[in-house]
N, C-alpha and C. Protein backbone atom coordinates (compact mmCIF):
# COMPACT_ATOMS: atom_id res chain seq x y z
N UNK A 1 0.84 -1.18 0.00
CA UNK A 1 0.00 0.00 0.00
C UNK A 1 0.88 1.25 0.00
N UNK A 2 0.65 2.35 -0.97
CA UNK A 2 1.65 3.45 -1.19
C UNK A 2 1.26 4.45 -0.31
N UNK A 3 1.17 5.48 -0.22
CA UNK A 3 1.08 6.42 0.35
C UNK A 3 -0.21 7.27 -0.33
N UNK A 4 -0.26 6.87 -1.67
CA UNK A 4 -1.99 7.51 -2.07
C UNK A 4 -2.74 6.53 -1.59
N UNK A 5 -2.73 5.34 -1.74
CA UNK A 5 -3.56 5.08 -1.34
C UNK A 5 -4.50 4.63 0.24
N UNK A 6 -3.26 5.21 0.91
CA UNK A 6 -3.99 6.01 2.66
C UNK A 6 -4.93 6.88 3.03
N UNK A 7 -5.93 6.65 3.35
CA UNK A 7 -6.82 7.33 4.09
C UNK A 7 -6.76 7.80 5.39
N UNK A 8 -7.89 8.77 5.65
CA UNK A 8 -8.08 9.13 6.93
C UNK A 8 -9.67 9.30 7.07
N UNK A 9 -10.20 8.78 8.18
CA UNK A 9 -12.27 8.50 8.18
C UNK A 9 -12.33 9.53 8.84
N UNK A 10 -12.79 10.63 8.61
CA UNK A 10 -13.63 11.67 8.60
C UNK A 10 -14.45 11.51 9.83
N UNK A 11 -15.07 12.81 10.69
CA UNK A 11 -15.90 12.29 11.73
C UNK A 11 -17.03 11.62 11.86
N UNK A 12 -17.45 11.66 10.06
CA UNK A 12 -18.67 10.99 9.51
C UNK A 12 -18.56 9.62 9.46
N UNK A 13 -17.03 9.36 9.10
CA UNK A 13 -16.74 7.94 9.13
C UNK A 13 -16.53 7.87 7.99
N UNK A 14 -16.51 9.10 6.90
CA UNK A 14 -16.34 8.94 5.17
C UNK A 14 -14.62 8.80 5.12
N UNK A 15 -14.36 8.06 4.36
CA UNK A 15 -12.73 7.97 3.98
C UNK A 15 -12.37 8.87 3.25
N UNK A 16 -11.43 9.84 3.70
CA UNK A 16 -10.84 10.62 2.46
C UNK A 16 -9.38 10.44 1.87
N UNK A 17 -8.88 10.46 0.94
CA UNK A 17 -7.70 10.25 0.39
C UNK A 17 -6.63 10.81 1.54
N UNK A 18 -5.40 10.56 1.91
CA UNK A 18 -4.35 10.88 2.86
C UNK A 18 -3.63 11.99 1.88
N UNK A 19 -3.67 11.83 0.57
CA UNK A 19 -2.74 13.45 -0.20
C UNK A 19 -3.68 13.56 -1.39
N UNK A 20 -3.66 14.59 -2.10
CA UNK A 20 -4.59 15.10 -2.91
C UNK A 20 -3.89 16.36 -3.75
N UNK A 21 -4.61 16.38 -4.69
CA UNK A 21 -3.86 17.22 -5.94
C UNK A 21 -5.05 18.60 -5.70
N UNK A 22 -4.18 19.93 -5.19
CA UNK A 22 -4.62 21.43 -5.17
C UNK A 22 -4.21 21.94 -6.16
N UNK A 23 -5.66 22.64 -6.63
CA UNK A 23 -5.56 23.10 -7.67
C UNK A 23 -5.32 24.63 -7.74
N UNK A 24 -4.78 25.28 -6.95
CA UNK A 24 -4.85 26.36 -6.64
C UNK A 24 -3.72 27.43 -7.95
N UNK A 25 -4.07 28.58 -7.90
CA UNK A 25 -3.25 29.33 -9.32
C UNK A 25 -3.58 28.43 -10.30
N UNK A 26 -3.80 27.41 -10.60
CA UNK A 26 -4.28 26.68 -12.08
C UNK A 26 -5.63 27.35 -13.00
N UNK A 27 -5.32 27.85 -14.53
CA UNK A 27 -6.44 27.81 -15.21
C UNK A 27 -7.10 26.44 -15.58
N UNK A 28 -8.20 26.98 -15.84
CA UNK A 28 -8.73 25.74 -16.61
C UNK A 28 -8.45 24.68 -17.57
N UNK A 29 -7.26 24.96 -18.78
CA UNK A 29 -6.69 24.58 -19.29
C UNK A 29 -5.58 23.98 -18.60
N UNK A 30 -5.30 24.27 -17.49
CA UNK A 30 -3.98 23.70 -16.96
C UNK A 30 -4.83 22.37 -15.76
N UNK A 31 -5.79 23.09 -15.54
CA UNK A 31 -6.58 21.76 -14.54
C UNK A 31 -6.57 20.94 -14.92
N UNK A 32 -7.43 20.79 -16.00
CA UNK A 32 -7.64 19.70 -16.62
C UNK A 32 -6.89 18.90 -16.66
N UNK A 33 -5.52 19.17 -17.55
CA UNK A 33 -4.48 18.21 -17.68
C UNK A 33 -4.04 17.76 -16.09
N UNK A 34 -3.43 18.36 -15.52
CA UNK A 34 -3.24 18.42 -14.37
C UNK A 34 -3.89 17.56 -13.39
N UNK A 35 -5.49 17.47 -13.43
CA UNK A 35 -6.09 16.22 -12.97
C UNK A 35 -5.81 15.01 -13.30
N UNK A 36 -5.82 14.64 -14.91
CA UNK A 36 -5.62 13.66 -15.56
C UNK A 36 -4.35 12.94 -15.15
N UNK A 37 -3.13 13.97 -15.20
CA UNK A 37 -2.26 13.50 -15.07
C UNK A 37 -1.82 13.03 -13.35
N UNK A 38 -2.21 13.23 -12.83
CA UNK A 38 -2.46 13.25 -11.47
C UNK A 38 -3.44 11.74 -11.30
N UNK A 39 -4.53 11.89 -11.45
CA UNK A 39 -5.29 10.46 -11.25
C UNK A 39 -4.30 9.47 -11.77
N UNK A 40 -3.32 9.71 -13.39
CA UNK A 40 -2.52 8.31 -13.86
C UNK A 40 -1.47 8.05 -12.94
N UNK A 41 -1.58 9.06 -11.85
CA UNK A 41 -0.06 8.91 -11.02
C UNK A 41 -0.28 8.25 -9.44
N UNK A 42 -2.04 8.00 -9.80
CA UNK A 42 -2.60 7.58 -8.44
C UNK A 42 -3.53 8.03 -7.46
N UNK A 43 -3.47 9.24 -7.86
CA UNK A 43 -3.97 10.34 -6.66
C UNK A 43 -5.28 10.33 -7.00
N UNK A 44 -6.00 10.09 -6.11
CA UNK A 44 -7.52 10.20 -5.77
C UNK A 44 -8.32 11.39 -5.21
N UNK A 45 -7.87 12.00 -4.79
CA UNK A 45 -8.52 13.36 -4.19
C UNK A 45 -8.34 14.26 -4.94
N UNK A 46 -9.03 15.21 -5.17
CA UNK A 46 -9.10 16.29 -5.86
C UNK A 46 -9.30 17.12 -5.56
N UNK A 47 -8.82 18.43 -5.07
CA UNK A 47 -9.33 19.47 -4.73
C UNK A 47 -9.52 21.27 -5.58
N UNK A 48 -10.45 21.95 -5.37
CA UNK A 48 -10.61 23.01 -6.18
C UNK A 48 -11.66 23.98 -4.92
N UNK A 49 -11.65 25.31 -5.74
CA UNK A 49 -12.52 26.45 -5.10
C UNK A 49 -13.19 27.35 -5.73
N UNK A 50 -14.18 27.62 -5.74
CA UNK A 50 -15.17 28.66 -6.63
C UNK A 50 -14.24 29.86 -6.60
N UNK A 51 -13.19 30.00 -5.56
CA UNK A 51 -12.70 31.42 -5.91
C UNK A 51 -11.21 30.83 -6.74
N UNK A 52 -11.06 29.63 -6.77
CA UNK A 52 -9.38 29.46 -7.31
C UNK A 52 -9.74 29.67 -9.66
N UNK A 53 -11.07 29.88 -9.75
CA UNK A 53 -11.09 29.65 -11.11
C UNK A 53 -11.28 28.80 -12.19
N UNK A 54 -11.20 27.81 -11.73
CA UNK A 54 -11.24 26.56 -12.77
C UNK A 54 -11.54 24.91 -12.28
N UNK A 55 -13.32 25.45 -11.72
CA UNK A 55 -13.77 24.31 -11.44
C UNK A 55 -14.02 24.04 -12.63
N UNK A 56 -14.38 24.75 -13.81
CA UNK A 56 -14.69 24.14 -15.49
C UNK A 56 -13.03 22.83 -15.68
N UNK A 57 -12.58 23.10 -15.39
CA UNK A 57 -11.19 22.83 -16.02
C UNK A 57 -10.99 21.33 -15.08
N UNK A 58 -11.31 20.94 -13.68
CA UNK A 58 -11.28 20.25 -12.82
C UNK A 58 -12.15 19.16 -13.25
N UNK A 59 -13.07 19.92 -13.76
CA UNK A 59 -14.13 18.64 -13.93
C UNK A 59 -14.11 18.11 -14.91
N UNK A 60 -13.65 18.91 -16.53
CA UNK A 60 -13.12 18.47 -16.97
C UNK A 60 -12.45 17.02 -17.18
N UNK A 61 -10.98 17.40 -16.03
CA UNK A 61 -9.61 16.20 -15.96
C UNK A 61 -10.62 15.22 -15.35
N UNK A 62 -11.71 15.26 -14.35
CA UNK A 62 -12.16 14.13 -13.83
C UNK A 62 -12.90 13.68 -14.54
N UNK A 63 -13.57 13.77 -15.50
CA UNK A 63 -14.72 13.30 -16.31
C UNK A 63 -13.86 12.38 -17.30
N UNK A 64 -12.65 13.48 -17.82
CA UNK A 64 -11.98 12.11 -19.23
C UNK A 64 -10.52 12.07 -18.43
N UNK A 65 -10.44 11.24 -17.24
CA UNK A 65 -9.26 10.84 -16.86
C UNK A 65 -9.57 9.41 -16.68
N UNK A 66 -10.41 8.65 -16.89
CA UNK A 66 -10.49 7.22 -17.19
C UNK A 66 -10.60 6.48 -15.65
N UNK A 67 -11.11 7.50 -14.66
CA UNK A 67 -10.82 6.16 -13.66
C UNK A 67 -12.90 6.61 -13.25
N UNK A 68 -13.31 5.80 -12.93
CA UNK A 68 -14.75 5.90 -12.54
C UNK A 68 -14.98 7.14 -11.69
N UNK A 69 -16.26 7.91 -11.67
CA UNK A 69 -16.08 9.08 -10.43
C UNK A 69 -16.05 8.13 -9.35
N UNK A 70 -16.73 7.34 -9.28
CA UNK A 70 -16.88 6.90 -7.45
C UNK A 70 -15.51 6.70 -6.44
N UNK A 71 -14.58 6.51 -7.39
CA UNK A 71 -13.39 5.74 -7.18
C UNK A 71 -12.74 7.33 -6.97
N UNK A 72 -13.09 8.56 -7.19
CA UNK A 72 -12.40 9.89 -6.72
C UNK A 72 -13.12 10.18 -5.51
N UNK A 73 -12.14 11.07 -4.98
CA UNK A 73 -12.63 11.98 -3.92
C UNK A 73 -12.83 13.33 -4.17
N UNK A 74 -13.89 14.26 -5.03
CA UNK A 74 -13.75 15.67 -5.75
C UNK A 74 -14.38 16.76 -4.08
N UNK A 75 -13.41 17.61 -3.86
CA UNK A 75 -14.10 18.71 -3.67
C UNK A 75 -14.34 20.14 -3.80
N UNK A 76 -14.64 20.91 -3.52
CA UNK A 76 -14.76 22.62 -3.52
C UNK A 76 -15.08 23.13 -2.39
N UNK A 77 -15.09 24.40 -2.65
CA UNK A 77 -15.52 25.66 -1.34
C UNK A 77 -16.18 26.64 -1.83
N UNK A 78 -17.47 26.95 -1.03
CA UNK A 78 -18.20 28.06 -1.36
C UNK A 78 -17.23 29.41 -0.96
N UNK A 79 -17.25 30.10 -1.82
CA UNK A 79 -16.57 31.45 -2.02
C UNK A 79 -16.57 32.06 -0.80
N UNK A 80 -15.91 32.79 0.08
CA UNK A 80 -15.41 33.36 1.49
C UNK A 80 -16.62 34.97 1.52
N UNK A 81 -17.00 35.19 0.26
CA UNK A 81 -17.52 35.85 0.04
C UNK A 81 -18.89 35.66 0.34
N UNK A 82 -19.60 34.37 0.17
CA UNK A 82 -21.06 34.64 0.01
C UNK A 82 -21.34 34.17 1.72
N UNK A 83 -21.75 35.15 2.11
CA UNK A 83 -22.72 34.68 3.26
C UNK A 83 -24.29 35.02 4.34
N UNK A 84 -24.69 34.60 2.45
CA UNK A 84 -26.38 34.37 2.46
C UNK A 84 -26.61 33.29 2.41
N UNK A 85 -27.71 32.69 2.50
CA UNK A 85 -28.10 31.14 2.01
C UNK A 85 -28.37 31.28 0.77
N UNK A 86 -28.86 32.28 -0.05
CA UNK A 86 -29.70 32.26 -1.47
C UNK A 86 -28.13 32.17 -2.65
N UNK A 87 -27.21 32.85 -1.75
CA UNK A 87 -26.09 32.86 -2.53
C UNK A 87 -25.23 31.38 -2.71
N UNK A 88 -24.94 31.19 -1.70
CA UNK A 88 -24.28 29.96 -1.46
C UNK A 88 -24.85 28.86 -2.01
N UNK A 89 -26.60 28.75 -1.65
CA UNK A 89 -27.16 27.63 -2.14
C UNK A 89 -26.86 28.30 -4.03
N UNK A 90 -27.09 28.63 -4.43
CA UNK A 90 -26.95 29.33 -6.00
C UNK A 90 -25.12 28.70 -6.23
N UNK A 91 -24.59 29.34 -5.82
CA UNK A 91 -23.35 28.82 -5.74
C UNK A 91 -22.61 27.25 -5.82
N UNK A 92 -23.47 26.67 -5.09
CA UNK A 92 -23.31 25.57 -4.98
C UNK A 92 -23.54 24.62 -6.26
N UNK A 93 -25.12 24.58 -6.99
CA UNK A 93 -25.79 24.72 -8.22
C UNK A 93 -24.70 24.52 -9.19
N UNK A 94 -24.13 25.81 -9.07
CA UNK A 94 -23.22 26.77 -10.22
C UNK A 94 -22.03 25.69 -9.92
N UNK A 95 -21.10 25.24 -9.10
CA UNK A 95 -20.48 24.24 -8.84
C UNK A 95 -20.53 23.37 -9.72
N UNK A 96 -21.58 22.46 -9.20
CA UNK A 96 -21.85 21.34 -10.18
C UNK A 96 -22.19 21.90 -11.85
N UNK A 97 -22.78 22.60 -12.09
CA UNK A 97 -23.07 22.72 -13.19
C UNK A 97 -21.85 23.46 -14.31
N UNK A 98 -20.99 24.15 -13.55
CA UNK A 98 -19.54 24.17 -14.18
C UNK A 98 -18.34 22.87 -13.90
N UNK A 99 -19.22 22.23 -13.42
CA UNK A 99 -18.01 21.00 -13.31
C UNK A 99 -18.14 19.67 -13.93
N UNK A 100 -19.68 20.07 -14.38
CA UNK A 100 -20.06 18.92 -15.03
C UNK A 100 -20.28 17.20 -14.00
N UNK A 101 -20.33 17.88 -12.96
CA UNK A 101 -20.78 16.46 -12.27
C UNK A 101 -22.42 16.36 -11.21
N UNK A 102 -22.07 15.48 -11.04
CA UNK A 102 -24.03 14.87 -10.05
C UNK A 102 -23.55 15.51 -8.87
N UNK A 103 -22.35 15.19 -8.64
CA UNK A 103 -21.96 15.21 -6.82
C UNK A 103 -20.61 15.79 -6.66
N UNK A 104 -20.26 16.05 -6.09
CA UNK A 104 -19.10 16.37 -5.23
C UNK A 104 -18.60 15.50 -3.54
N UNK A 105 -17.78 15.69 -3.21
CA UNK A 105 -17.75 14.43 -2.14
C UNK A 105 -17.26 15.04 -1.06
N UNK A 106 -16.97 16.69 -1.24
CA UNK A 106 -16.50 17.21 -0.28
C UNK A 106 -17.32 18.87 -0.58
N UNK A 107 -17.58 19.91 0.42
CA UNK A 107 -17.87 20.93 -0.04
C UNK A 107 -18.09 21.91 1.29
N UNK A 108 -16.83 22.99 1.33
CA UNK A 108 -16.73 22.94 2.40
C UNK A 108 -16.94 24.84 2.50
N UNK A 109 -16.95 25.91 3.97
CA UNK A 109 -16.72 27.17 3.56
C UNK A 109 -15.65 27.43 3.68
N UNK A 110 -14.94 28.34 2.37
CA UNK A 110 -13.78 28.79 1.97
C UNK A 110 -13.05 29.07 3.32
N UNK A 111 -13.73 30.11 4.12
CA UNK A 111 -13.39 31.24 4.59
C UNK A 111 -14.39 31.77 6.04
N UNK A 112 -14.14 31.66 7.14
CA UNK A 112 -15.07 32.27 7.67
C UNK A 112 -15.06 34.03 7.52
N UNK A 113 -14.13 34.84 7.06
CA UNK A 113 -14.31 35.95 7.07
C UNK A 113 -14.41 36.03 5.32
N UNK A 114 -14.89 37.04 4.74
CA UNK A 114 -14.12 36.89 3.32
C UNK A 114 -12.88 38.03 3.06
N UNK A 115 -12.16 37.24 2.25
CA UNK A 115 -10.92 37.40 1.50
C UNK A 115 -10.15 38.86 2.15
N UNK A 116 -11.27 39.84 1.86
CA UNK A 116 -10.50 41.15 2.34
C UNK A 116 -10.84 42.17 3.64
N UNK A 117 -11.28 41.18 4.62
CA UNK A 117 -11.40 41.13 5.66
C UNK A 117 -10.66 39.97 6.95
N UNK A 118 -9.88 38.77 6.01
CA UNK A 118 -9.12 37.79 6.56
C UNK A 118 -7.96 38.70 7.68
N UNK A 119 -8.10 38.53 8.94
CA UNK A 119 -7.22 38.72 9.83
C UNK A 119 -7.52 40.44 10.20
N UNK A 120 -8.00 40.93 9.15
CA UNK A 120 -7.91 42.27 9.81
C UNK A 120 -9.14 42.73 10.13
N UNK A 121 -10.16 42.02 10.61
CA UNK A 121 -11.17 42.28 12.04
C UNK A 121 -11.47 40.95 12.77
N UNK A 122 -12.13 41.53 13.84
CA UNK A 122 -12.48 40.26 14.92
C UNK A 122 -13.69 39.76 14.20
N UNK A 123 -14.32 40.46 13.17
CA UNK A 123 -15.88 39.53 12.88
C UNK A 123 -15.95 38.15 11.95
N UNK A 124 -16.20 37.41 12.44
CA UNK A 124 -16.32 36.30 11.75
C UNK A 124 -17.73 35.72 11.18
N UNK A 125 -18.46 36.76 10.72
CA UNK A 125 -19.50 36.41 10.11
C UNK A 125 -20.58 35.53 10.35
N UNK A 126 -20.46 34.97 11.82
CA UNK A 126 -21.27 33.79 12.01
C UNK A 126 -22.63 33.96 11.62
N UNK A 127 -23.18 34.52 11.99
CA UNK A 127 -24.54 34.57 11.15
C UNK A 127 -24.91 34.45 9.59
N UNK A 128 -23.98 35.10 8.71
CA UNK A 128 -23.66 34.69 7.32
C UNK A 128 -23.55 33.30 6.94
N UNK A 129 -22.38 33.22 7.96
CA UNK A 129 -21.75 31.31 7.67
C UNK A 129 -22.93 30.60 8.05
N UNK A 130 -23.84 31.04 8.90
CA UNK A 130 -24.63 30.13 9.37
C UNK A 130 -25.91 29.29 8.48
N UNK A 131 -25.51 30.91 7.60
CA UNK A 131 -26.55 30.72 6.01
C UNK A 131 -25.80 29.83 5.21
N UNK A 132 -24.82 30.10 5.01
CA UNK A 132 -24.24 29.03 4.06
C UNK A 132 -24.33 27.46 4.63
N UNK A 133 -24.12 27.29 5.93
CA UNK A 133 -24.04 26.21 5.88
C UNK A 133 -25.14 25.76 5.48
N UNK A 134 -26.35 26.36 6.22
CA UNK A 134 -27.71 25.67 5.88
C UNK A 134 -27.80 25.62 4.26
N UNK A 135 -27.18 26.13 3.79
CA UNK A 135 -27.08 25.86 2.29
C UNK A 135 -26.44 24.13 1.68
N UNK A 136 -25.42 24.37 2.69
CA UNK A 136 -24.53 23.33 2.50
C UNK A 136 -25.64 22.13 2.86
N UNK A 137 -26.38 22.37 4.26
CA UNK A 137 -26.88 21.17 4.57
C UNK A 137 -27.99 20.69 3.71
N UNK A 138 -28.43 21.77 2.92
CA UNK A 138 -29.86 20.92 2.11
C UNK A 138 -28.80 20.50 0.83
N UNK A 139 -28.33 20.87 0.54
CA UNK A 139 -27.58 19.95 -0.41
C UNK A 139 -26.76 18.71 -0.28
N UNK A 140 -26.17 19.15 0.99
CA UNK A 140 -26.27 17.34 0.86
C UNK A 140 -27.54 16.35 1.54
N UNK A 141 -28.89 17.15 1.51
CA UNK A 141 -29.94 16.12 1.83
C UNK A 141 -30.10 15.86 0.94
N UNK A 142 -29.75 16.61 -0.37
CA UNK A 142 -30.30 16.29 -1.75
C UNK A 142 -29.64 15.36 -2.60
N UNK A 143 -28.32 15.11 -2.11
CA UNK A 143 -27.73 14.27 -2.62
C UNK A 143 -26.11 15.06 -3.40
N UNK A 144 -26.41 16.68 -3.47
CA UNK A 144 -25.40 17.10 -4.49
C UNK A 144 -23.84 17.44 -3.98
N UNK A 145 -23.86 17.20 -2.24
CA UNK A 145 -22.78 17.43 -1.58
C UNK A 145 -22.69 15.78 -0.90
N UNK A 146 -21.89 15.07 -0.09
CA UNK A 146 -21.45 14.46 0.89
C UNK A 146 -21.04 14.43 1.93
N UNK A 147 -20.05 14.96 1.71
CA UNK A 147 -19.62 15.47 3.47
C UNK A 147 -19.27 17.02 3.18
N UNK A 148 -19.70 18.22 4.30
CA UNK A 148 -19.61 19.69 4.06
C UNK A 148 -18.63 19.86 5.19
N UNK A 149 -18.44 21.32 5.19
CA UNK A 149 -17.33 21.73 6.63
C UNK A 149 -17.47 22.83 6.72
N UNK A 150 -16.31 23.31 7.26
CA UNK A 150 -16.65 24.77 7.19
C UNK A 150 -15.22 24.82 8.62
N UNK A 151 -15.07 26.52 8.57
CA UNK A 151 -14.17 26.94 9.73
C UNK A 151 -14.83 28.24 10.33
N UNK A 152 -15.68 27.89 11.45
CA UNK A 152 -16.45 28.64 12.19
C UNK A 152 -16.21 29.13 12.97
């Protein structure tokens, strides 16, 4: 057993991959490949973010990288930015539907503050986040998330 293929069970008890390919600074054009080449090298987890750019490009590499979805671990993050429910749940939608998949297996919030507020106030938005999550949570009653998170 190598080192991709180590897990760690989640508090849900879901297994997630032990290393995983970030897609972070990658365009879409570079995801893609980048996934592909990544799944032929073993790696099962996948990670991406509505704010990193190229969930088109992610879903992409996972769709024609030849290994079954079930057999990946894909996830994202709702943007640090949205914290409504109408947004996030919209967001979420927009996820899948630029990624071209049913599900996601991870889907978590970016950010408890957003982006240009990180570190430089005490507010942490809880009431915002609180929307998103509930966003988070009807989606995965619905089936389109799995396991959600967040840093509250």
């Amino acid at each position: 057993m190598g080192i991709l293929d180590e897990k760690y069970a989640l508090a849900d008890g879901t297994d997630i991959p032990r290393i995983g390919l970030g897609t972070w600074l990658m365009d879409d054009a570079e995801a893609a490949g980048a996934v592909r080449d990544a799944v032929a090298c073993g790696y099962r987890m996948i990670d991406t973010a509505q704010a990193y750019g190229n969930e088109t490009g992610v879903g992409e590499g996972v769709r024609t990288c030849g290994v079954p979805r079930d057999q990946l671990f894909i996830g994202s993050k709702v943007a640090a930015e949205l914290k409504d429910y109408e947004s996030a749940r919209a967001s979420i939608d927009e996820t899948l539907q630029k990624m071209g998949l049913d599900y996601l297996d991870q889907m978590i919030i970016h950010s408890p503050q957003p982006w240009v507020e990180v570190n430089q106030s005490d507010d942490r938005h809880e009431a915002g986040n609180l929307e998103a999550w509930r966003a988070l949570e009807e989606a995965q009653a619905a089936g389109k998330v799995r396991v959600i998170g967040g840093k509250l």
